[in-house]
N, C-alpha and C. Protein backbone atom coordinates (compact mmCIF):
# COMPACT_ATOMS: atom_id res chain seq x y z
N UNK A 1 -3.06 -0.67 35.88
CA UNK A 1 -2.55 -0.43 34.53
C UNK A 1 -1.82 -1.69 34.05
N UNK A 2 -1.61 -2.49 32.79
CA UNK A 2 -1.78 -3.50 32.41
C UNK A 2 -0.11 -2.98 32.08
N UNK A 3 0.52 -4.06 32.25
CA UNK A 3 2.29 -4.13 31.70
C UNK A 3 2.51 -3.19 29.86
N UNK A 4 2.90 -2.16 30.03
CA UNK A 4 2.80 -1.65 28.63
C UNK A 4 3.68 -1.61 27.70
N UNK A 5 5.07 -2.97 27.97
CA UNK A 5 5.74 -3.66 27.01
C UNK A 5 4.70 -5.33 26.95
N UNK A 6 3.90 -5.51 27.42
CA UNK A 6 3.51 -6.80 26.75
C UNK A 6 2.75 -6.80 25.34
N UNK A 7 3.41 -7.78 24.23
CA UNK A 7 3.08 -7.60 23.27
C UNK A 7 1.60 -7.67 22.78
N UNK A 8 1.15 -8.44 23.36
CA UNK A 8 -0.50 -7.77 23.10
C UNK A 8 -1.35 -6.36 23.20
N UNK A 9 -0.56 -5.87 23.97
CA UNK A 9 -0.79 -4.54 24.42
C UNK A 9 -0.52 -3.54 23.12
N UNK A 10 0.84 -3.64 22.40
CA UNK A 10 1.29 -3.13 21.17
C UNK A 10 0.47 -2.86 20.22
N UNK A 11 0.33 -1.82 19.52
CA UNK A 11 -0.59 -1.29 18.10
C UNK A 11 -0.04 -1.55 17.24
N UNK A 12 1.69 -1.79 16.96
CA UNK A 12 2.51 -1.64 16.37
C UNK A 12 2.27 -3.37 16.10
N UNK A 13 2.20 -3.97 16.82
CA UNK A 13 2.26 -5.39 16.28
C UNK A 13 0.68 -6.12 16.15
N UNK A 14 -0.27 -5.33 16.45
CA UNK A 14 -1.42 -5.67 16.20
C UNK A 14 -1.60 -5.11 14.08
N UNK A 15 -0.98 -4.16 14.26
CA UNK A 15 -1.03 -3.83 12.35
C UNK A 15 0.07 -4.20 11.85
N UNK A 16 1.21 -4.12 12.34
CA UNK A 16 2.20 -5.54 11.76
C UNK A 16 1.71 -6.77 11.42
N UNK A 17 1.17 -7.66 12.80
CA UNK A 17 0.28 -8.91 12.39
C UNK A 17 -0.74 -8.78 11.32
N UNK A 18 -1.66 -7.92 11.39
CA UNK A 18 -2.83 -7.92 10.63
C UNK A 18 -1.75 -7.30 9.41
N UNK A 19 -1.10 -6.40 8.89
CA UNK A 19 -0.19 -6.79 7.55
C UNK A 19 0.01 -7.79 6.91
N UNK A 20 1.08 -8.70 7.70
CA UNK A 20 1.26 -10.12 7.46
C UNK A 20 0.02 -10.85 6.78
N UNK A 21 -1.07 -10.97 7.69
CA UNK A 21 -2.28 -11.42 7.29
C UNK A 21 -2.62 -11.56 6.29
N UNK A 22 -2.94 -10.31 5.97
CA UNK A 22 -3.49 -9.62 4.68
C UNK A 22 -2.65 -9.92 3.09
N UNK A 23 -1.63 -9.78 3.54
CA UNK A 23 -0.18 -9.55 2.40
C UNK A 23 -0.53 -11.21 1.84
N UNK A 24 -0.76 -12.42 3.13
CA UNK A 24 -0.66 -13.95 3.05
C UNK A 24 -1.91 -14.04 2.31
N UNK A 25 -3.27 -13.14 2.04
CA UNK A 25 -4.34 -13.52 1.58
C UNK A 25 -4.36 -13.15 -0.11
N UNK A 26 -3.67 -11.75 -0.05
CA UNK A 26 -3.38 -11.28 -1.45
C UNK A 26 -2.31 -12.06 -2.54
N UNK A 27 -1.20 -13.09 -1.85
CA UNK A 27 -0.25 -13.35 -2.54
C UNK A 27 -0.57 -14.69 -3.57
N UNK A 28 -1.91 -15.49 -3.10
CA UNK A 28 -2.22 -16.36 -4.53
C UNK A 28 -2.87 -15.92 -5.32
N UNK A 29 -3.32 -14.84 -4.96
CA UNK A 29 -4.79 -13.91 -5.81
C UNK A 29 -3.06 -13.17 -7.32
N UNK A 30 -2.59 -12.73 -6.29
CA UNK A 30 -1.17 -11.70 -7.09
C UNK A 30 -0.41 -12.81 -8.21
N UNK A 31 0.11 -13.84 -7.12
CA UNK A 31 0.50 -14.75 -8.31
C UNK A 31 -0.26 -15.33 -9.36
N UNK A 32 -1.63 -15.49 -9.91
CA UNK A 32 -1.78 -15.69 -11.03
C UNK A 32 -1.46 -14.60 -12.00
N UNK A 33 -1.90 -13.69 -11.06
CA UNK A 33 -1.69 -12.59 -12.34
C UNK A 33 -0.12 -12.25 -12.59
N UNK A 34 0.95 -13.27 -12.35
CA UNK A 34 2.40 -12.69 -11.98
C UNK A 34 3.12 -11.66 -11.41
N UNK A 35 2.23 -11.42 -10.47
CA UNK A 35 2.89 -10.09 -9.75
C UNK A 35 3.23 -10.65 -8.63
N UNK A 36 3.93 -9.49 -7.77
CA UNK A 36 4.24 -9.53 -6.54
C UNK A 36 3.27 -8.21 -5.51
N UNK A 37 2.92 -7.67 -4.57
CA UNK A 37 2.30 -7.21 -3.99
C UNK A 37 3.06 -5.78 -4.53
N UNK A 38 4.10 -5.15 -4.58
CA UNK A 38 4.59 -4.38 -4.55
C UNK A 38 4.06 -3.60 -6.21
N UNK A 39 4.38 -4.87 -7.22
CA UNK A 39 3.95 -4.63 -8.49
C UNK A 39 2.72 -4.02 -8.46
N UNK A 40 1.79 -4.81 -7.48
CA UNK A 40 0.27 -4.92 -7.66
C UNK A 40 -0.08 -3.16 -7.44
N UNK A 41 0.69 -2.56 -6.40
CA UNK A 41 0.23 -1.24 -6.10
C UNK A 41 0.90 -0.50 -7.23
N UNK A 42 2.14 -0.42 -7.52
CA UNK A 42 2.22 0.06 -9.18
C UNK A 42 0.98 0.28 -10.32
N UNK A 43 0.56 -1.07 -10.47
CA UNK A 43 -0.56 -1.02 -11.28
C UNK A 43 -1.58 -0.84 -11.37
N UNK A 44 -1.95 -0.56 -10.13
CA UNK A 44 -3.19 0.52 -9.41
C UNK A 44 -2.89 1.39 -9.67
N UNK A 45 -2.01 2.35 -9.27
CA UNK A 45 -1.88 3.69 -9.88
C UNK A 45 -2.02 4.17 -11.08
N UNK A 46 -1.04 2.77 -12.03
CA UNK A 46 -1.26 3.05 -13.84
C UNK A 46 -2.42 3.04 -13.98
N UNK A 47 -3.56 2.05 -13.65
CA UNK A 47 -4.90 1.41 -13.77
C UNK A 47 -5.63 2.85 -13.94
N UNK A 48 -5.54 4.16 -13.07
CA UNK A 48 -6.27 5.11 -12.64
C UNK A 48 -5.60 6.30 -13.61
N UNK A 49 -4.26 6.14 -13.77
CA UNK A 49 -3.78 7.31 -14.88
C UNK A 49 -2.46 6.41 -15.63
N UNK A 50 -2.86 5.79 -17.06
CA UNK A 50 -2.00 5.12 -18.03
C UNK A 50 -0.69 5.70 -17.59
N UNK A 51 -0.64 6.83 -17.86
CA UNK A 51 0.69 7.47 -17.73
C UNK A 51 0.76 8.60 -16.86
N UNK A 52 2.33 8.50 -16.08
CA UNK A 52 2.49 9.26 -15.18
C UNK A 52 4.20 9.00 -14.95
N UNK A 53 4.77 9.79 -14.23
CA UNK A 53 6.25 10.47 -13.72
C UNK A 53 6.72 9.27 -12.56
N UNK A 54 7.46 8.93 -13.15
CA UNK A 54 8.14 7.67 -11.71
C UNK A 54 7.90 8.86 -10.56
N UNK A 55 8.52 9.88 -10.69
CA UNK A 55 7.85 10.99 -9.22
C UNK A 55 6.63 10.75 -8.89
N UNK A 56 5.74 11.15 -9.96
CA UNK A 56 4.43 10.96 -9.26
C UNK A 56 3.78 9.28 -8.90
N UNK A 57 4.04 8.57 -9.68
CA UNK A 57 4.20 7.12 -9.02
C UNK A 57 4.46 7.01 -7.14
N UNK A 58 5.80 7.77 -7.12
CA UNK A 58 6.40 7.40 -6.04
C UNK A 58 5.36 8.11 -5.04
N UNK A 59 5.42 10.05 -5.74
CA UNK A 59 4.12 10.44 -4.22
C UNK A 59 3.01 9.49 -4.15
N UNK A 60 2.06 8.82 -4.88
CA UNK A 60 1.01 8.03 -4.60
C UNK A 60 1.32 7.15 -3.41
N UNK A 61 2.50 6.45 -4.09
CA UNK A 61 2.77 4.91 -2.79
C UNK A 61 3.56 5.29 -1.90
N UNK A 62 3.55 6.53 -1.63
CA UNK A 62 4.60 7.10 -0.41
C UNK A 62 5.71 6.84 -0.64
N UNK A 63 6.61 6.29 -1.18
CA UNK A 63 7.85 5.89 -1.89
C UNK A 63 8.56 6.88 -2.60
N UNK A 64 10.46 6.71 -1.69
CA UNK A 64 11.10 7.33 -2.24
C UNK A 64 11.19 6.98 -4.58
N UNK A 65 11.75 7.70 -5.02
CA UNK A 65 11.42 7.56 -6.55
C UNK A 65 12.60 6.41 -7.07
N UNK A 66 13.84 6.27 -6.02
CA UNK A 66 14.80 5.40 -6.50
C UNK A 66 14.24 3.95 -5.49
N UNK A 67 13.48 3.43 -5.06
CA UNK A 67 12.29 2.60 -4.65
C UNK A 67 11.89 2.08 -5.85
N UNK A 68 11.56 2.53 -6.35
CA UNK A 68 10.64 2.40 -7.97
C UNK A 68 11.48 1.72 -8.43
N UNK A 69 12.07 2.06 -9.11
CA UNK A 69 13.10 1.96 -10.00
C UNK A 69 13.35 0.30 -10.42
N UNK A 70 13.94 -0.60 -9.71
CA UNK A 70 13.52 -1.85 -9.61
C UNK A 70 12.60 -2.58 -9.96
N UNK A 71 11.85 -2.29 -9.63
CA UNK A 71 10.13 -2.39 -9.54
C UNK A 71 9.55 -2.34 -11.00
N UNK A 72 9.85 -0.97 -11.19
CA UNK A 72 9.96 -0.95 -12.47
C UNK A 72 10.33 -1.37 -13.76
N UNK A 73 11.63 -1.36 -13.45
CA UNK A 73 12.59 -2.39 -14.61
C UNK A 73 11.75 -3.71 -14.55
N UNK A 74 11.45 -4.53 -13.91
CA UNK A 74 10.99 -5.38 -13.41
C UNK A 74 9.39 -5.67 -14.88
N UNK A 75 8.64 -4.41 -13.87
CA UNK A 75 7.19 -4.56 -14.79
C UNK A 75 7.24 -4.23 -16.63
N UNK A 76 8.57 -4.00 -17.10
CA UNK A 76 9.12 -3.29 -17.72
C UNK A 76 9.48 -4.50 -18.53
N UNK A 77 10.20 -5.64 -18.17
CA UNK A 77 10.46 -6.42 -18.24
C UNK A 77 9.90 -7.73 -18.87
N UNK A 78 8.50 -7.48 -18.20
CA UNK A 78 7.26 -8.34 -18.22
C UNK A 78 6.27 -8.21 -19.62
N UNK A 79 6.74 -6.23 -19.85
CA UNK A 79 5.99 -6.16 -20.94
C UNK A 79 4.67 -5.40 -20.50
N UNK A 80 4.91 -5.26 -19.05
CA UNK A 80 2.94 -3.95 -18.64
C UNK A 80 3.60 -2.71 -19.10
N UNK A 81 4.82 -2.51 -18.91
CA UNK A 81 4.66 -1.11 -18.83
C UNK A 81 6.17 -0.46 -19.79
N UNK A 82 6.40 0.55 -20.22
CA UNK A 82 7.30 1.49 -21.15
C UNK A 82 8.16 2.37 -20.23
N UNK A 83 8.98 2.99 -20.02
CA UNK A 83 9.53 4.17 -19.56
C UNK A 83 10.42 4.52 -20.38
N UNK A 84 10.18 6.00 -20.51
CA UNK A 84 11.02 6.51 -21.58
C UNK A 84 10.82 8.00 -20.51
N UNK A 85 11.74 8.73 -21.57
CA UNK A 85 12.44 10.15 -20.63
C UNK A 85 11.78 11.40 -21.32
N UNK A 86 10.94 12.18 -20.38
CA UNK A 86 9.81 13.38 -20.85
C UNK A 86 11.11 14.20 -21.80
N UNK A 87 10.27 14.19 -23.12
CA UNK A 87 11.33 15.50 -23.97
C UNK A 87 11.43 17.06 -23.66
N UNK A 88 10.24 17.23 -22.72
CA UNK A 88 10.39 18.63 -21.95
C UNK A 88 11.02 18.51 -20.78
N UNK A 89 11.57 17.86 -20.42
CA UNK A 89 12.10 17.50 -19.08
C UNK A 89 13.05 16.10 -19.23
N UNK A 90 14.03 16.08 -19.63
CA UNK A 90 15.09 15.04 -19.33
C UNK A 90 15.16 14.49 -18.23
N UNK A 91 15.20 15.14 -17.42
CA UNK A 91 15.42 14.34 -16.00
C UNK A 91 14.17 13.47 -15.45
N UNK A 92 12.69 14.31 -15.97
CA UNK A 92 12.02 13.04 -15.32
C UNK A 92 11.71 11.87 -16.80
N UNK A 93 11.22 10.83 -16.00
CA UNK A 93 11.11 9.72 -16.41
C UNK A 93 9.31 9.33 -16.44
N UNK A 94 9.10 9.23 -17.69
CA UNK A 94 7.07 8.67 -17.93
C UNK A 94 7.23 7.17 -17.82
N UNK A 95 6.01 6.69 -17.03
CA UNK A 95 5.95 5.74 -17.12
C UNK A 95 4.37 5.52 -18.01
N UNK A 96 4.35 4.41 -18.67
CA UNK A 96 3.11 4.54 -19.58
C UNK A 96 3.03 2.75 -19.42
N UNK A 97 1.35 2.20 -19.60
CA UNK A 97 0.81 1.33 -19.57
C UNK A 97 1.26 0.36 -21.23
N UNK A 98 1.35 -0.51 -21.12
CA UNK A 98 0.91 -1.30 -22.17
C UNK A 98 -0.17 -1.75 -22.42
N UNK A 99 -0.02 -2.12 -23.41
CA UNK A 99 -1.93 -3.20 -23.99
C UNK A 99 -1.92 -4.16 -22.93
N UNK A 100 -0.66 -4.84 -22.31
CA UNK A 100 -0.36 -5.77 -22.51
C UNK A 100 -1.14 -5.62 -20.42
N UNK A 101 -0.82 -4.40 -20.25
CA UNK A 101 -0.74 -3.94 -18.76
C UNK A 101 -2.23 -3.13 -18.35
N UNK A 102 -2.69 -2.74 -19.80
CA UNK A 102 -3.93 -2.46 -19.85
C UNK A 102 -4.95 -3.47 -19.64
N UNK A 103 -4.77 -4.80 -20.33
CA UNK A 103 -5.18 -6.09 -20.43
C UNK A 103 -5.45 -6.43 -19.13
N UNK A 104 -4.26 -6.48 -17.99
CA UNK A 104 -4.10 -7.11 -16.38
C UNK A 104 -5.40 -6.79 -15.85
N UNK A 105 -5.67 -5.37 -16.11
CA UNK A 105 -6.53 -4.86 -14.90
C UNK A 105 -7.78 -6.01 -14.93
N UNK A 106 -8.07 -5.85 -16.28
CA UNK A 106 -9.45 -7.13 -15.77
C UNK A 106 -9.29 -8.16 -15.46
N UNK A 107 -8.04 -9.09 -15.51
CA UNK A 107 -7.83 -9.71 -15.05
C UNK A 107 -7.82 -10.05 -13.34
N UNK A 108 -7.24 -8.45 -12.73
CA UNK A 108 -7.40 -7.88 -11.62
C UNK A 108 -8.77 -7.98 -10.84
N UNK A 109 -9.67 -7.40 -11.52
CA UNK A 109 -10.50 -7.03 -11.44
C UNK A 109 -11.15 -7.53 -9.91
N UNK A 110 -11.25 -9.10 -9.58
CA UNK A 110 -11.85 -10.19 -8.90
C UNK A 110 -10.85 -10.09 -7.42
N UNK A 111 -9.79 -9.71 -7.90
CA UNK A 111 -9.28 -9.43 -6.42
C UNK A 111 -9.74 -8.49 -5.13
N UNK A 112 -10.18 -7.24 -5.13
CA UNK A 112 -11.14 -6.63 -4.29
C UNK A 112 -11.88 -7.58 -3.83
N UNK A 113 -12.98 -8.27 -4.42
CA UNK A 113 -13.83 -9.01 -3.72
C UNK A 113 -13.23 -10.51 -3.31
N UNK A 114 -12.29 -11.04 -3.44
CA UNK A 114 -11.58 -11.97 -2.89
C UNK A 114 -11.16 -11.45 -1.16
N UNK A 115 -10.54 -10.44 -1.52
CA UNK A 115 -10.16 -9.46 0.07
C UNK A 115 -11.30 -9.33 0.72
N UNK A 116 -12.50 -8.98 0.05
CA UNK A 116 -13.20 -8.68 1.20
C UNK A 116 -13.59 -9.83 1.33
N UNK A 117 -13.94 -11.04 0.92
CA UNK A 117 -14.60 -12.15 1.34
C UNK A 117 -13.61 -12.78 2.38
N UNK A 118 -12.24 -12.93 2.39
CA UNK A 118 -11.13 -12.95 2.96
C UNK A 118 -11.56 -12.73 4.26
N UNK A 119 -12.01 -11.01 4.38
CA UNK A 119 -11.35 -10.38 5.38
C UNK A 119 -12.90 -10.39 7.00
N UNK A 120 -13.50 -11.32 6.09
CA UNK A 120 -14.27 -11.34 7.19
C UNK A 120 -15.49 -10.43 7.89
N UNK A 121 -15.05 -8.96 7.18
CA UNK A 121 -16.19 -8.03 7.53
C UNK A 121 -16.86 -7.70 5.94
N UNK A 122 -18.05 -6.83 6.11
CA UNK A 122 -18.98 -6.11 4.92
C UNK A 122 -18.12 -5.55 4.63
N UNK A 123 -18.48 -4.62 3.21
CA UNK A 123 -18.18 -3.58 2.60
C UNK A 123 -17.94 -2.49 3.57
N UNK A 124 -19.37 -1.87 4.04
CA UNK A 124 -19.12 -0.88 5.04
C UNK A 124 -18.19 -0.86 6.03
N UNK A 125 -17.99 -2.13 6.44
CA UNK A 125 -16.91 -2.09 8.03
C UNK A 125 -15.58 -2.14 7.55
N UNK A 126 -15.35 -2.49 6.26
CA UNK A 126 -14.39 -2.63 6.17
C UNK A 126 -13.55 -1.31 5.45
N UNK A 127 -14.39 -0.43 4.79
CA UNK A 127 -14.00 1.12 4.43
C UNK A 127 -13.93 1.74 5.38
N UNK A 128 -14.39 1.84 6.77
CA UNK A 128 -14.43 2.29 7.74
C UNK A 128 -13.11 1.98 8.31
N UNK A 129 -12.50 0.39 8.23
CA UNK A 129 -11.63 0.17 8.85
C UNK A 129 -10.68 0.82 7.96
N UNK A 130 -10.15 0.89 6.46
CA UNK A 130 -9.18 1.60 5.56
C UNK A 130 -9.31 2.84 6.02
N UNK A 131 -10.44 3.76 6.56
CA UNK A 131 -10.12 4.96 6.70
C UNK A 131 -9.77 5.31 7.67
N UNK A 132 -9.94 4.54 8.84
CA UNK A 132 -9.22 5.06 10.00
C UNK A 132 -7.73 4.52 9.95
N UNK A 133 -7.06 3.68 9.30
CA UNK A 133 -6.06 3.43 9.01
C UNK A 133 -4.83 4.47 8.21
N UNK A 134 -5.82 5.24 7.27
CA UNK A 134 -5.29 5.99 6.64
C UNK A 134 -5.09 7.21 7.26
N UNK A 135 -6.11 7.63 8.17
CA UNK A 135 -5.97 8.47 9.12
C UNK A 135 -5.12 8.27 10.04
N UNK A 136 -4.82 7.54 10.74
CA UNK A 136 -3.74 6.93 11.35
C UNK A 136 -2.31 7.20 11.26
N UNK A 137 -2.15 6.53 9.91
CA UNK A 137 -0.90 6.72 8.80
C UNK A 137 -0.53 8.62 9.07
N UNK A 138 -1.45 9.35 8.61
CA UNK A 138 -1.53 10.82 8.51
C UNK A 138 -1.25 11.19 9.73
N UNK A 139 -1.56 11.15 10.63
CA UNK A 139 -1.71 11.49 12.02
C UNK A 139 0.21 10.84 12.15
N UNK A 140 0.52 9.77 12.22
CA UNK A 140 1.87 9.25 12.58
C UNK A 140 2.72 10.43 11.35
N UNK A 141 2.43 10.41 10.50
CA UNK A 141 2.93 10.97 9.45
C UNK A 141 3.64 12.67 9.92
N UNK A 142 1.88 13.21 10.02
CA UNK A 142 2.39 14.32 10.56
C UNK A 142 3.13 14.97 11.90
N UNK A 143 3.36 13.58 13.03
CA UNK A 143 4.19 13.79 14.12
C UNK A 143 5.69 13.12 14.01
N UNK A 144 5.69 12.87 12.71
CA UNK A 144 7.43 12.00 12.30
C UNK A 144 8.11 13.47 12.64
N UNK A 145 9.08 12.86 13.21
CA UNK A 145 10.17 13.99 13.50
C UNK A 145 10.03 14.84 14.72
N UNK A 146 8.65 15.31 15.25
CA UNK A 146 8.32 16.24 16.09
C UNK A 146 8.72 15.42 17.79
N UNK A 147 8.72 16.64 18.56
CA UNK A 147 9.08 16.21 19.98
C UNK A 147 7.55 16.10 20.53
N UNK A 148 7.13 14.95 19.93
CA UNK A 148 5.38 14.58 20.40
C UNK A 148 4.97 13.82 21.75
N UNK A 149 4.63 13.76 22.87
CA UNK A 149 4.93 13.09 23.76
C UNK A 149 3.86 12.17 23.46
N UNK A 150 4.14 10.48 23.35
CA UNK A 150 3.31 9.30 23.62
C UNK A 150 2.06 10.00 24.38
N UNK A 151 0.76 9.27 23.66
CA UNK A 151 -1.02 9.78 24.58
C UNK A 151 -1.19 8.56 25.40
N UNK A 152 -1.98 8.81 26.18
CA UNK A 152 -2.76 7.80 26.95
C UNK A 152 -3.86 7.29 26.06
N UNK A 153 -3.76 5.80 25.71
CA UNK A 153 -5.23 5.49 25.10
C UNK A 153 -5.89 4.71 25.64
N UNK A 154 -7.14 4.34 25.53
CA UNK A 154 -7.99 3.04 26.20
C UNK A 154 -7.99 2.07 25.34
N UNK A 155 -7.80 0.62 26.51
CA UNK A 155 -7.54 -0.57 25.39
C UNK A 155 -8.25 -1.33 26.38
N UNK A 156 -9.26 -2.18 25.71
CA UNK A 156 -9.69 -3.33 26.54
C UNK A 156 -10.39 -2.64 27.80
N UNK A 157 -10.99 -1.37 27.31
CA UNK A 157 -11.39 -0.70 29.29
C UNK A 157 -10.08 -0.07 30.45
N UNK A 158 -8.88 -0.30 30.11
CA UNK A 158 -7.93 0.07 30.46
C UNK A 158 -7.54 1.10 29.93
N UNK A 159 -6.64 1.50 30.65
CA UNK A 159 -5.61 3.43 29.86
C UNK A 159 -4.32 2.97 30.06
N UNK A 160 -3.66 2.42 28.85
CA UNK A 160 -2.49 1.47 28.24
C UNK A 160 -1.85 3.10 28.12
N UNK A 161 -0.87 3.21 28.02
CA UNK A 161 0.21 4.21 27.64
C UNK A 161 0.85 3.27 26.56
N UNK A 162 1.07 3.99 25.26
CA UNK A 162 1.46 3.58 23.80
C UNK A 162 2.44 4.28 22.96
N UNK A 163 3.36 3.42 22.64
CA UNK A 163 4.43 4.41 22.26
C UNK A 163 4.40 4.12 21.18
């Protein structure tokens, strides 16, 4: 059995690293368009529904709603986007697209295929790889909190124990 604090061994720093990676490939593609990575997933969400609830913003990107908030002021700032306060509901907060934020997306547009040319694999391998990722995510997701005991997995032909 292979040392199961050596950092190669780690999952945790194999998708940490490959984060990093990724984040370093997206950030000249982001800066023309003046964003920051964080913005960029904001405006994916607007991109798909103009308007929507800093709440529902936040369930999309997994993000607490005072997360946003910043972020917001921010894109707000720039001129993509409006927030004003639902008149049936005071307490929540709409967020709505501008022309200006409507405009970005095509600008956007060329980034997907920058990533994948980036990233080294096809189309196919690489949806394959987002979905087991996301599955992943779900799976960690749904054992947050629980008294789950660490599995045995195979790595390299070996049975690494992984915490």
């Amino acid at each position: 059995m292979r040392d199961v604090l050596r950092l190669e061994s780690q999952f945790c720093f194999a998708l940490y690293s490959a984060a990093h990676a990724v984040m370093r490939s997206y950030r000249p593609l982001l800066e023309q368009l003046g964003l920051t990575y964080p913005q960029y997933l904001v405006m994916l969400v607007l991109w798909e529904e103009p308007e929507q609830t800093v709440g529902g913003i936040a369930d999309r990107l997994l993000l607490d709603s005072s997360t946003l908030t910043p972020l917001l002021k921010r894109l707000e700032g720039m001129g993509l986007i409006t927030r004003r306060r639902n008149p049936a509901n005071e307490r929540q907060l709409i967020v709505a697209l501008t022309g200006e934020g409507r405009a970005l997306r095509d600008k956007a547009e060329s980034i997907p295929q920058a990533i994948l040319g980036a990233s080294g694999h096809d189309l196919p391998n690489l949806l394959r790889l987002r979905d087991e990722l996301v599955a992943t995510r779900d799976s960690f997701a749904a054992t947050q909190g629980g008294d789950n005991p660490p599995s045995d997995v195979v790595a390299a032909g070996e049975r690494v124990k992984m915490v």
